[in-house]
Protein backbone atom coordinates (compact mmCIF):
# COMPACT_ATOMS: atom_id res chain seq x y z
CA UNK A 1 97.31 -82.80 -104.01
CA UNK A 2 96.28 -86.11 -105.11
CA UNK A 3 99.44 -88.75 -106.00
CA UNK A 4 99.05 -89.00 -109.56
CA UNK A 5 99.33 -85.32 -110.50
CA UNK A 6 103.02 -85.81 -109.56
CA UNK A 7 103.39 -88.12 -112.45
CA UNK A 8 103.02 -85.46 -115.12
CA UNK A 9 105.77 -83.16 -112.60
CA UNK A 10 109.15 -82.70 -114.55
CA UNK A 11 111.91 -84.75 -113.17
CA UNK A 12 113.90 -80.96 -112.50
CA UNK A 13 113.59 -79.11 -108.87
CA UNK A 14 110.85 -76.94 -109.42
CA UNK A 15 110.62 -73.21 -106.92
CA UNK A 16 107.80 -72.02 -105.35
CA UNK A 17 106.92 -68.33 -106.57
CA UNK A 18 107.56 -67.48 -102.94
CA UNK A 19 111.03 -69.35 -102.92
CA UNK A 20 111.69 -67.58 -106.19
CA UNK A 21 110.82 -63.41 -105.38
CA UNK A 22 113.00 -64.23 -102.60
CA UNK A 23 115.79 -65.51 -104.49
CA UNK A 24 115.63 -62.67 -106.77
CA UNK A 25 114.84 -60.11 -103.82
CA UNK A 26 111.77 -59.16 -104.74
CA UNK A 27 108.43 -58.85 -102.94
CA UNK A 28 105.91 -61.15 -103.69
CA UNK A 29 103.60 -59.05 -104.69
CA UNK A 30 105.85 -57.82 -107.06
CA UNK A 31 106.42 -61.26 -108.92
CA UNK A 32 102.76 -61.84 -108.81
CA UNK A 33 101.97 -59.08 -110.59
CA UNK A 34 104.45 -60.23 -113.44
CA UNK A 35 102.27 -63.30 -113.29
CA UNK A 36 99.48 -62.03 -113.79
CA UNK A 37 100.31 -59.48 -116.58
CA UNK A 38 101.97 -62.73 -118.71
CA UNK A 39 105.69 -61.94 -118.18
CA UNK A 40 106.14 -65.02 -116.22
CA UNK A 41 103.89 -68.04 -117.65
CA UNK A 42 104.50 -70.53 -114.11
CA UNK A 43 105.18 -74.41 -115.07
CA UNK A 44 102.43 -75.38 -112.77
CA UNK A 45 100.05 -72.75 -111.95
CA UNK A 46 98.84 -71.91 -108.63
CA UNK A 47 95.44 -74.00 -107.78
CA UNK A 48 94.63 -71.51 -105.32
CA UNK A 49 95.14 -70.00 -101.73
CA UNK A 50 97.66 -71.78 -100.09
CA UNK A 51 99.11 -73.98 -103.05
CA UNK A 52 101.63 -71.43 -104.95
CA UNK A 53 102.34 -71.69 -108.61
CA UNK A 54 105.71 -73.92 -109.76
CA UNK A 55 108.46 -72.60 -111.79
CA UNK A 56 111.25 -74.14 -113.53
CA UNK A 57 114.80 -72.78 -113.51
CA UNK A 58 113.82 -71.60 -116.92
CA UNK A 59 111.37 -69.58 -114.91
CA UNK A 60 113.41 -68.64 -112.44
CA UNK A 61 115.84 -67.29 -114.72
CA UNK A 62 113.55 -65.16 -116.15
CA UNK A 63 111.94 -63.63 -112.77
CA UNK A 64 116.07 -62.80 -111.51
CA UNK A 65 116.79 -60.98 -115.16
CA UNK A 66 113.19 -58.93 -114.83
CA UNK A 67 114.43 -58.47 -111.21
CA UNK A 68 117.57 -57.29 -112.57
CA UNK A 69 116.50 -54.86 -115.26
CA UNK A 70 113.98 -53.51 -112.58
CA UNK A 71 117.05 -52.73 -110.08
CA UNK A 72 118.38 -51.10 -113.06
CA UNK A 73 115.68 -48.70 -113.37
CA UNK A 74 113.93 -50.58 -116.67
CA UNK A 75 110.61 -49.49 -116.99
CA UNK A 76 107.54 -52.24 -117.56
CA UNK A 77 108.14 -51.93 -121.39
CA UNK A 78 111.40 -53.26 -121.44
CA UNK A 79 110.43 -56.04 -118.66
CA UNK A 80 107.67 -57.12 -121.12
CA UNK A 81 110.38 -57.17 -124.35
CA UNK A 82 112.92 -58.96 -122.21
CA UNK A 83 110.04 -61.19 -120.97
CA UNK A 84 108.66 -62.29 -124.78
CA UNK A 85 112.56 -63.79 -125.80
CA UNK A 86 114.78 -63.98 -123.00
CA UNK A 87 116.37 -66.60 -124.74
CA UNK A 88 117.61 -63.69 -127.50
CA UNK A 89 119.86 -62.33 -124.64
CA UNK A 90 119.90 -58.97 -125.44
CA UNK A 91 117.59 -55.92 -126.49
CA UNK A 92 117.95 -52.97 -128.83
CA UNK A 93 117.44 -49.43 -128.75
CA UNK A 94 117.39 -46.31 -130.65
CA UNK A 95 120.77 -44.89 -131.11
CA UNK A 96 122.89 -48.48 -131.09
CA UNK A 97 122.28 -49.17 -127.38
CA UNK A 98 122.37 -52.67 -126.37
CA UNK A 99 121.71 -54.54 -123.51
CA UNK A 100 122.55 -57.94 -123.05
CA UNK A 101 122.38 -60.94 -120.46
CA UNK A 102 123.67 -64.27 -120.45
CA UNK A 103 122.63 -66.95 -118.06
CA UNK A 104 124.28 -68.65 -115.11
CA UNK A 105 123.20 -71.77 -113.40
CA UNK A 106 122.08 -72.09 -109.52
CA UNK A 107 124.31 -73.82 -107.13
């Protein structure tokens, strides 16, 4: 990577895709295939073999509450309406269920 593409890098910590399924124990595979289906838009995509995309703690947030709601036994559907507003913090159902989240910070 060349030295001026870390110029446009935010000033936060930024986690590997790798570093992140493992943080929020899932397989890799897994976590890539949220990528590609658009439930997790990476900071800094991957430029290819070798060089994995760059999430946020924004990002990482997100891929621990789909990992979450997957331990849970959530299907895909409500991955992909947690996914479009996680910031909402909570989802609806028929019949008055709610689920909600809130966020804690990393160490």
């Amino acid at each position: 990577m060349c030295d001026t593409c870390f110029e446009t890098r935010p000033k936060e910590p930024l986690t590997t895709t790798p570093e992140a399924a493992d943080l929020a124990g899932v397989e890799y595979r897994t976590l890539h295939s949220w990528v590609e289906r658009g439930l997790i838009q990476p900071a800094y995509p991957s430029t290819g073999i070798g060089h994995p995309a760059q999430l946020t703690n924004r990002d990482v947030r997100l891929v621990m509450l789909l990992a979450a709601l997957r331990r849970a036994g959530c299907g895909i559907e409500i991955l992909e309406r947690a996914a479009a507003d996680p910031e909402r913090r909570r989802l609806d159902f028929d019949g008055g269920v709610r689920l909600t989240w809130r966020w804690r910070e990393r160490p």
